[in-house]
PDB file of N, CA and C in Angstrom:
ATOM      1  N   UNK A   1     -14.284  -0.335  11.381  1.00  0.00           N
ATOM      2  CA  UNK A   1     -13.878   0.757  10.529  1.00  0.00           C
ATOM      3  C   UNK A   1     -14.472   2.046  11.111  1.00  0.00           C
ATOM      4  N   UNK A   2     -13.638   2.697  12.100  1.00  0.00           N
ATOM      5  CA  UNK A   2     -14.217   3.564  12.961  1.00  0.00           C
ATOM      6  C   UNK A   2     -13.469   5.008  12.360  1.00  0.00           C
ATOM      7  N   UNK A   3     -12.197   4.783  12.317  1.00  0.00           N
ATOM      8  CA  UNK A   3     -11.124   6.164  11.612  1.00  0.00           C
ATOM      9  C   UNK A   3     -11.104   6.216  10.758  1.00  0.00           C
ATOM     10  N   UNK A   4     -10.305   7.717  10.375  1.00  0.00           N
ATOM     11  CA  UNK A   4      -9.842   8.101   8.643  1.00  0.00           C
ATOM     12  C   UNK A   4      -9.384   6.984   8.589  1.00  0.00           C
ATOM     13  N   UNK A   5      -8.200   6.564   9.602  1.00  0.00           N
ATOM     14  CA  UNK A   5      -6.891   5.415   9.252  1.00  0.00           C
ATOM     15  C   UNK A   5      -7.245   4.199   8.695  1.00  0.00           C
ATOM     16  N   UNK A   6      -8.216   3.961   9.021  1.00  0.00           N
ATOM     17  CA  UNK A   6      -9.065   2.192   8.647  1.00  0.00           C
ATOM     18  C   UNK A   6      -9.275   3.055   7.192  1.00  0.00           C
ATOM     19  N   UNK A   7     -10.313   3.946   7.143  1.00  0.00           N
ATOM     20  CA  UNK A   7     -10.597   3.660   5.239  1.00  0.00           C
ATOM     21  C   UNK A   7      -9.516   4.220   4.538  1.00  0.00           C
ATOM     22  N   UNK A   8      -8.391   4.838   4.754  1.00  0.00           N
ATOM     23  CA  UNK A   8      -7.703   5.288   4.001  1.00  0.00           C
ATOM     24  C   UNK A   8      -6.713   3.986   3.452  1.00  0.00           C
ATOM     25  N   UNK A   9      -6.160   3.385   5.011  1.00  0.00           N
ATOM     26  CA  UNK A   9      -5.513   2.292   4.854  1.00  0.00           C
ATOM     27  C   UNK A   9      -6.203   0.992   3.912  1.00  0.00           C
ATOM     28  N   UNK A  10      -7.384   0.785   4.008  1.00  0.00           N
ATOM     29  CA  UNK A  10      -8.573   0.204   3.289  1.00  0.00           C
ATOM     30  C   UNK A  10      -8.093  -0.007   1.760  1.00  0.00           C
ATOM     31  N   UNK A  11      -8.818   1.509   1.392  1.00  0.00           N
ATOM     32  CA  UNK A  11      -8.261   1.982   0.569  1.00  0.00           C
ATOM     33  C   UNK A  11      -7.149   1.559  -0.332  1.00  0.00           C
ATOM     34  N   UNK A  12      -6.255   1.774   0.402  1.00  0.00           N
ATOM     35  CA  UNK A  12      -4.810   1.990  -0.378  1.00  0.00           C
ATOM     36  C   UNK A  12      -3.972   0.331  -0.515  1.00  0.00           C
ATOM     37  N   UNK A  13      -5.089  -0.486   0.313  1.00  0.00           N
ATOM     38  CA  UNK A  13      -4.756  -1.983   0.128  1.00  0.00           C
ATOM     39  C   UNK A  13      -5.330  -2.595  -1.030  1.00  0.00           C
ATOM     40  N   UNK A  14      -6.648  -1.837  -1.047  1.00  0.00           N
ATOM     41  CA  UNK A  14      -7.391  -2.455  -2.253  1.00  0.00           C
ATOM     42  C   UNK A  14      -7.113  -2.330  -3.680  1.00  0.00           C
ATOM     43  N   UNK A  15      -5.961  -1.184  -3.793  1.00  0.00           N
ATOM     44  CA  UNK A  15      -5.164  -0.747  -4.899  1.00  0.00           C
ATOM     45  C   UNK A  15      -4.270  -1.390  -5.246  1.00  0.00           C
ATOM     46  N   UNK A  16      -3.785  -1.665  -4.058  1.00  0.00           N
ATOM     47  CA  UNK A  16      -2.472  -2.670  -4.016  1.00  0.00           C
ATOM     48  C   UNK A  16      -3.415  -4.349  -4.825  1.00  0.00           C
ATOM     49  N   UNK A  17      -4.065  -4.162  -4.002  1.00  0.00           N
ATOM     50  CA  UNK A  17      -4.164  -6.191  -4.437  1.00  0.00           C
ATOM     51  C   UNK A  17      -4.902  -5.647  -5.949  1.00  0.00           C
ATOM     52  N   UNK A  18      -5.693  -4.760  -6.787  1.00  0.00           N
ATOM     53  CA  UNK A  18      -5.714  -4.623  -7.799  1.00  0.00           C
ATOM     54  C   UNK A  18      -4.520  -4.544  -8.914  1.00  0.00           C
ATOM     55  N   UNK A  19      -3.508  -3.929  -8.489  1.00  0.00           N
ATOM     56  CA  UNK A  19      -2.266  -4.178  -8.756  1.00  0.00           C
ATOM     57  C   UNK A  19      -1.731  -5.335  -9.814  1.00  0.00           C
ATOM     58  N   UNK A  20      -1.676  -6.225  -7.854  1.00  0.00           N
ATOM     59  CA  UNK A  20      -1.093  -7.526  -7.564  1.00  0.00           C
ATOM     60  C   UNK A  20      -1.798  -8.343  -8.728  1.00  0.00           C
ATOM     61  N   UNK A  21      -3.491  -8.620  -8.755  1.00  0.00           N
ATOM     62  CA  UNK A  21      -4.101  -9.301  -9.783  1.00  0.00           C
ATOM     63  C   UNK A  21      -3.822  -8.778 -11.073  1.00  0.00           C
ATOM     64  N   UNK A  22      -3.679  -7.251 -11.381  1.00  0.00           N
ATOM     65  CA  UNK A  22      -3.531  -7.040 -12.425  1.00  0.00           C
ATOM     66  C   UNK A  22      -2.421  -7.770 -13.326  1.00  0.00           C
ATOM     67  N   UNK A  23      -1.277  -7.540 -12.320  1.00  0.00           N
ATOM     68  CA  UNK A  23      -0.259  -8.147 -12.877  1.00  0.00           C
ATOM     69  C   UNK A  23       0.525  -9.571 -12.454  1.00  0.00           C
ATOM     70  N   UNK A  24      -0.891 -10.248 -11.977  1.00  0.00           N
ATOM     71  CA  UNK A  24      -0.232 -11.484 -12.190  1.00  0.00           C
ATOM     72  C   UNK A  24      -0.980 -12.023 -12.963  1.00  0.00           C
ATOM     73  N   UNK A  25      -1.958 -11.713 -14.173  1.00  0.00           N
ATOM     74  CA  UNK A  25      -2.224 -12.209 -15.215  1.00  0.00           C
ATOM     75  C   UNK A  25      -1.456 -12.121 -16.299  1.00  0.00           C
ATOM     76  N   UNK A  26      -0.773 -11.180 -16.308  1.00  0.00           N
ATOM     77  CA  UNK A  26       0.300 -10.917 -17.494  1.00  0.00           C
ATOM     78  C   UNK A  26       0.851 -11.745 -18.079  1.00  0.00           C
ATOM     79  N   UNK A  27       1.786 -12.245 -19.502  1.00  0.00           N
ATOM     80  CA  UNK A  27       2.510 -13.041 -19.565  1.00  0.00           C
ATOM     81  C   UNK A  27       3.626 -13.261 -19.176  1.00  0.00           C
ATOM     82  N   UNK A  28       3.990 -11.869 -19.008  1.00  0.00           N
ATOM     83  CA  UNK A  28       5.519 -11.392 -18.473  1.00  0.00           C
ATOM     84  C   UNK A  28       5.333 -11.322 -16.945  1.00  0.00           C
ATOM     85  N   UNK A  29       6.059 -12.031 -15.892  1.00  0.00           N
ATOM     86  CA  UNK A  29       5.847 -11.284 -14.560  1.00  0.00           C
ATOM     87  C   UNK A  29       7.041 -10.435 -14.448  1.00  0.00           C
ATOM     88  N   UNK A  30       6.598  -9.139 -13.671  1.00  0.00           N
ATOM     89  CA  UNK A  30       7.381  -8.137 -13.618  1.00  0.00           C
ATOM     90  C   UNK A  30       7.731  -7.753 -12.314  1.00  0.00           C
ATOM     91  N   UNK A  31       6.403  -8.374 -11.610  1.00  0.00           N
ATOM     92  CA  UNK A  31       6.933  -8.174 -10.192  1.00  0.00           C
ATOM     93  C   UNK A  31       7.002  -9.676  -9.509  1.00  0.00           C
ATOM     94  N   UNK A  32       7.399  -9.720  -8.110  1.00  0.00           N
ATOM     95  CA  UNK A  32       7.570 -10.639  -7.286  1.00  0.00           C
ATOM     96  C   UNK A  32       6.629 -10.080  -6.290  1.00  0.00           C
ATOM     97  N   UNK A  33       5.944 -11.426  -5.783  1.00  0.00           N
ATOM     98  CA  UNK A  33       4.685 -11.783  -4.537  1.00  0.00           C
ATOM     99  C   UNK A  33       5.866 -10.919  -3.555  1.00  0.00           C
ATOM    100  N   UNK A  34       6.979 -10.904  -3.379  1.00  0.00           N
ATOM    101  CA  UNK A  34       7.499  -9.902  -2.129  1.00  0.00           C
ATOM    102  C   UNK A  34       7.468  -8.595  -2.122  1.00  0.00           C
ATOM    103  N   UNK A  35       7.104  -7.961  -3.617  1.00  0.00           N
ATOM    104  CA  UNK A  35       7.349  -6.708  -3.801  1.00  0.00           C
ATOM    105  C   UNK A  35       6.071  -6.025  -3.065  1.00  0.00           C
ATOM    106  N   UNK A  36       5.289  -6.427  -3.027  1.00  0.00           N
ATOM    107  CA  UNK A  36       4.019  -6.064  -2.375  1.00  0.00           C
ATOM    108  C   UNK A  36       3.788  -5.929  -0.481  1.00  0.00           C
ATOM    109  N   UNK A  37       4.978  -6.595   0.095  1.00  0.00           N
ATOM    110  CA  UNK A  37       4.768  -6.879   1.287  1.00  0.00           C
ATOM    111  C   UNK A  37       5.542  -5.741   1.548  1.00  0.00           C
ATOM    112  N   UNK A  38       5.964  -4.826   1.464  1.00  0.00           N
ATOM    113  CA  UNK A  38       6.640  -3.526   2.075  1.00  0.00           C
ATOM    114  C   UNK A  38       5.341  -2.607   2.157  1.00  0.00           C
ATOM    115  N   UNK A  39       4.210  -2.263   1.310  1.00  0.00           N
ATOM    116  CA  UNK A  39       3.530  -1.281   1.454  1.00  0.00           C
ATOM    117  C   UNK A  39       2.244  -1.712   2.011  1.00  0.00           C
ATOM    118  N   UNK A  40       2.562  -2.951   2.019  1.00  0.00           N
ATOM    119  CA  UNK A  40       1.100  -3.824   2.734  1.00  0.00           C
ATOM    120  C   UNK A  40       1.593  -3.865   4.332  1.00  0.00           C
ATOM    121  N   UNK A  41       2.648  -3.888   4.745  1.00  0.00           N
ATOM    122  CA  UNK A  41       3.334  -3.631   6.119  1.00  0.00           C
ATOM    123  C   UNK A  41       3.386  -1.910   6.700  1.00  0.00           C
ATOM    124  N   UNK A  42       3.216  -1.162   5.492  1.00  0.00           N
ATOM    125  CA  UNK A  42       3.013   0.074   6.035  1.00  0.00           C
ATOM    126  C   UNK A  42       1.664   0.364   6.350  1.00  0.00           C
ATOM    127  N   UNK A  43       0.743  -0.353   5.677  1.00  0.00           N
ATOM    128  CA  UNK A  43      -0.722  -0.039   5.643  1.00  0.00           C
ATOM    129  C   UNK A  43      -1.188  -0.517   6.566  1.00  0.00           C
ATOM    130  N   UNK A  44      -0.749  -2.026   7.958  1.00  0.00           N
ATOM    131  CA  UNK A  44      -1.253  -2.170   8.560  1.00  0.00           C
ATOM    132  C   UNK A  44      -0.520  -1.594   9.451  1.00  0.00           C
ATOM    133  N   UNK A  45       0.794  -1.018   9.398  1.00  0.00           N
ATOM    134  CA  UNK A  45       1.374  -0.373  11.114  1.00  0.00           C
ATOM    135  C   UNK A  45       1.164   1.293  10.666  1.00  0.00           C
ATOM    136  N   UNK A  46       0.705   2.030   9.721  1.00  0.00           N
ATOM    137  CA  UNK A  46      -0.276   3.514   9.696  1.00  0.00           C
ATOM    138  C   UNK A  46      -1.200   3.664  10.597  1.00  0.00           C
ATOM    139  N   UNK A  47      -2.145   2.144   9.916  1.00  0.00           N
ATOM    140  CA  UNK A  47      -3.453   1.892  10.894  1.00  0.00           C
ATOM    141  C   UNK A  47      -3.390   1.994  12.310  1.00  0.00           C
ATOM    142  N   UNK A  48      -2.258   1.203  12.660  1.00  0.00           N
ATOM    143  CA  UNK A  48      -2.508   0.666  14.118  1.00  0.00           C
ATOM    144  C   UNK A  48      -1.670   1.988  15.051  1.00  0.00           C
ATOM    145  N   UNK A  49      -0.628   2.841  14.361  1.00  0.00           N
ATOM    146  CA  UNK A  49      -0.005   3.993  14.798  1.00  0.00           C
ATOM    147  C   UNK A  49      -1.158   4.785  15.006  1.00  0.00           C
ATOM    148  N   UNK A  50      -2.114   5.349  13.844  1.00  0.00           N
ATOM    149  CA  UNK A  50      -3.118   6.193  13.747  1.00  0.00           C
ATOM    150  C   UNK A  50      -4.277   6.105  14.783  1.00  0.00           C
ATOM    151  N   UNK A  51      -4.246   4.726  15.004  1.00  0.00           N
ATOM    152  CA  UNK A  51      -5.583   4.709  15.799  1.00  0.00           C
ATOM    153  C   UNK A  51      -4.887   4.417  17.154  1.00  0.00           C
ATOM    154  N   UNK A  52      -3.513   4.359  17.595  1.00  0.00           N
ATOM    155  CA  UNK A  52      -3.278   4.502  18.829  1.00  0.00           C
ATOM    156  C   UNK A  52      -2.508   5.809  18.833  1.00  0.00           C
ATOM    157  N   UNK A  53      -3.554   6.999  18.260  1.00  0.00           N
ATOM    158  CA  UNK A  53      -3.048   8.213  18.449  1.00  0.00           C
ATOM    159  C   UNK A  53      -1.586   9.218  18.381  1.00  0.00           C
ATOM    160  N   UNK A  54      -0.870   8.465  17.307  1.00  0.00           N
ATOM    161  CA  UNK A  54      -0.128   9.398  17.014  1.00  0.00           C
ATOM    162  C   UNK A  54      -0.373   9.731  14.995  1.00  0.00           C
ATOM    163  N   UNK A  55      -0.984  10.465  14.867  1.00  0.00           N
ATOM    164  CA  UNK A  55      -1.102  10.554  13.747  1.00  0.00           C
ATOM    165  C   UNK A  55      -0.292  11.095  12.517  1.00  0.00           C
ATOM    166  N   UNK A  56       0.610  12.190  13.017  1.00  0.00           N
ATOM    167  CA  UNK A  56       1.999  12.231  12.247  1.00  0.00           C
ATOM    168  C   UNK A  56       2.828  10.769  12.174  1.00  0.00           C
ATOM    169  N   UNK A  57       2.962  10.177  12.782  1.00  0.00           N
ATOM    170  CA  UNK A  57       3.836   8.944  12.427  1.00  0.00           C
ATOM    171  C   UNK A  57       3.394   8.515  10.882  1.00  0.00           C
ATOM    172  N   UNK A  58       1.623   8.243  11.808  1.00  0.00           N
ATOM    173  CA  UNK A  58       0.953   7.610  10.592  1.00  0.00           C
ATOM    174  C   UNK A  58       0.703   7.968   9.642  1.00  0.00           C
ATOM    175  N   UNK A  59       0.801   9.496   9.168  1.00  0.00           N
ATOM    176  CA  UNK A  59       0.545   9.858   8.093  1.00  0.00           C
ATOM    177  C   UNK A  59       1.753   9.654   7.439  1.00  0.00           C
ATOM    178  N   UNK A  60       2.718   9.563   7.934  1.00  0.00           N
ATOM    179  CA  UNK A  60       4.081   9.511   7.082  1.00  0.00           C
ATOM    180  C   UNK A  60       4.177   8.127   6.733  1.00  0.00           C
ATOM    181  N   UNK A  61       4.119   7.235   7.532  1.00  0.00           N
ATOM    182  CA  UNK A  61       3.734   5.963   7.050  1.00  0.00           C
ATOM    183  C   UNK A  61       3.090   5.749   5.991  1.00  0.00           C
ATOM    184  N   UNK A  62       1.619   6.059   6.110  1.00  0.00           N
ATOM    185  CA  UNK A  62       0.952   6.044   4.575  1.00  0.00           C
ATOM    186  C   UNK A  62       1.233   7.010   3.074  1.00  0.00           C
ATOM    187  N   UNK A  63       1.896   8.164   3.766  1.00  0.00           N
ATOM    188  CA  UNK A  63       2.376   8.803   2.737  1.00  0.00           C
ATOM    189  C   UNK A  63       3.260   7.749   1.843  1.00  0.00           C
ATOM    190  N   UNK A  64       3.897   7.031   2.433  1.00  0.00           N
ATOM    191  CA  UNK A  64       5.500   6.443   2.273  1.00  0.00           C
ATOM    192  C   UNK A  64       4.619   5.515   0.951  1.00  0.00           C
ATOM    193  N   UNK A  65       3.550   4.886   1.501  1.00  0.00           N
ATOM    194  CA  UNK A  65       3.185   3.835   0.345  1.00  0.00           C
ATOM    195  C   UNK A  65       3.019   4.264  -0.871  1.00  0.00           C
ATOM    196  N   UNK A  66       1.935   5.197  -1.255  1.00  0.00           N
ATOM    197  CA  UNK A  66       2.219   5.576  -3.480  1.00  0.00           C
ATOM    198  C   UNK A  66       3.134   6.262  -3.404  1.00  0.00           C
ATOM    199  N   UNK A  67       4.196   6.135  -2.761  1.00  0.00           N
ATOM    200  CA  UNK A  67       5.761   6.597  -3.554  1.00  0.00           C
ATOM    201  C   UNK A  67       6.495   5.215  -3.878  1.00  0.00           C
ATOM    202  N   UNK A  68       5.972   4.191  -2.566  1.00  0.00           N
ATOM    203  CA  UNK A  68       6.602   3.104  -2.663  1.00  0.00           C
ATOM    204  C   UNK A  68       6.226   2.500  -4.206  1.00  0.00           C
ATOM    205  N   UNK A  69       4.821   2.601  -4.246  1.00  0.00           N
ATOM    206  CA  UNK A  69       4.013   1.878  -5.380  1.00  0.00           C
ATOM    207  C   UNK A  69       4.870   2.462  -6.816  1.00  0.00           C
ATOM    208  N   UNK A  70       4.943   3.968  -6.794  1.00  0.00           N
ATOM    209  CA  UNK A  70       5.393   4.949  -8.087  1.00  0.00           C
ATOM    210  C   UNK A  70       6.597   4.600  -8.412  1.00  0.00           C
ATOM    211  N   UNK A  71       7.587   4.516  -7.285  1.00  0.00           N
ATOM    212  CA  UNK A  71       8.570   3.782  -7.603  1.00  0.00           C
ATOM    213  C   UNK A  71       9.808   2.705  -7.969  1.00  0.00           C
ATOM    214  N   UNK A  72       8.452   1.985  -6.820  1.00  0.00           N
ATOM    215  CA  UNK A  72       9.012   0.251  -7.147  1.00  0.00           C
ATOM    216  C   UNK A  72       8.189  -0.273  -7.886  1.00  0.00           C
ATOM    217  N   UNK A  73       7.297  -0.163  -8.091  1.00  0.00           N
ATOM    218  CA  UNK A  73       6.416  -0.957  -8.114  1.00  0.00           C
ATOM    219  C   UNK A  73       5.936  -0.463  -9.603  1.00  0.00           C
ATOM    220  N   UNK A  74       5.942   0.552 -10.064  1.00  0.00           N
ATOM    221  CA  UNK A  74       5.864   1.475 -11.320  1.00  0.00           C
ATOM    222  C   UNK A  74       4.619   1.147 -12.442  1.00  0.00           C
ATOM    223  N   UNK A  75       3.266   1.551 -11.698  1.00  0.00           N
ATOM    224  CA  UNK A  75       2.079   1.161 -12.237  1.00  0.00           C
ATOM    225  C   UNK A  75       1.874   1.269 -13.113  1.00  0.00           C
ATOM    226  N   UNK A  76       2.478   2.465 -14.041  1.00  0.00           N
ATOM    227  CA  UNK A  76       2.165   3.038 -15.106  1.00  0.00           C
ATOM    228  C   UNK A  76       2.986   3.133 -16.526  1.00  0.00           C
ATOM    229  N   UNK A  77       4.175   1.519 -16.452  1.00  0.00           N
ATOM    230  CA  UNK A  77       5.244   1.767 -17.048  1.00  0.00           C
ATOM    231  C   UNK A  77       4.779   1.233 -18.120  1.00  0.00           C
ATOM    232  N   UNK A  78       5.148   1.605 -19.349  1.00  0.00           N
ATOM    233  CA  UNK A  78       4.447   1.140 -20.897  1.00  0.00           C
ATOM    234  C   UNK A  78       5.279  -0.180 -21.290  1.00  0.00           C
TER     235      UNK A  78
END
């Protein structure tokens, strides 16, 4: 964990699998174990873009994930 890219990406995984546990205790499942593998695929090719020096890619990459989360994934729906 040498770059921004490692803790940001870090980061933004550990949200994700809080998520994931959150809501697979539920009674209702709302999401599917696949819904998670799109922003967990951005978080490790950000990383690996970022730290092989192109960092616009990667920021757009990680940008891409809490929109992915806000809108598929919809953390905050009552």
């Amino acid at each position: 964990m040498t770059t921004i890219f490692d803790w940001v990406t870090v980061a933004i995984f550990a949200g994700l699998i809080v998520l994931f546990l959150q809501r697979s205790t539920a009674e209702v499942q709302v999401d599917k174990v696949t819904d998670y593998l799109p922003p967990a695929l951005c978080c490790a090719a950000g990383n690996v873009v970022g730290n092989n020096g192109h960092p616009i890619l990667a920021g757009l990459l990680i940008a891409s994930i809490p929109l992915y989360v806000w809108f598929v994934l919809k953390p905050f729906r009552r």
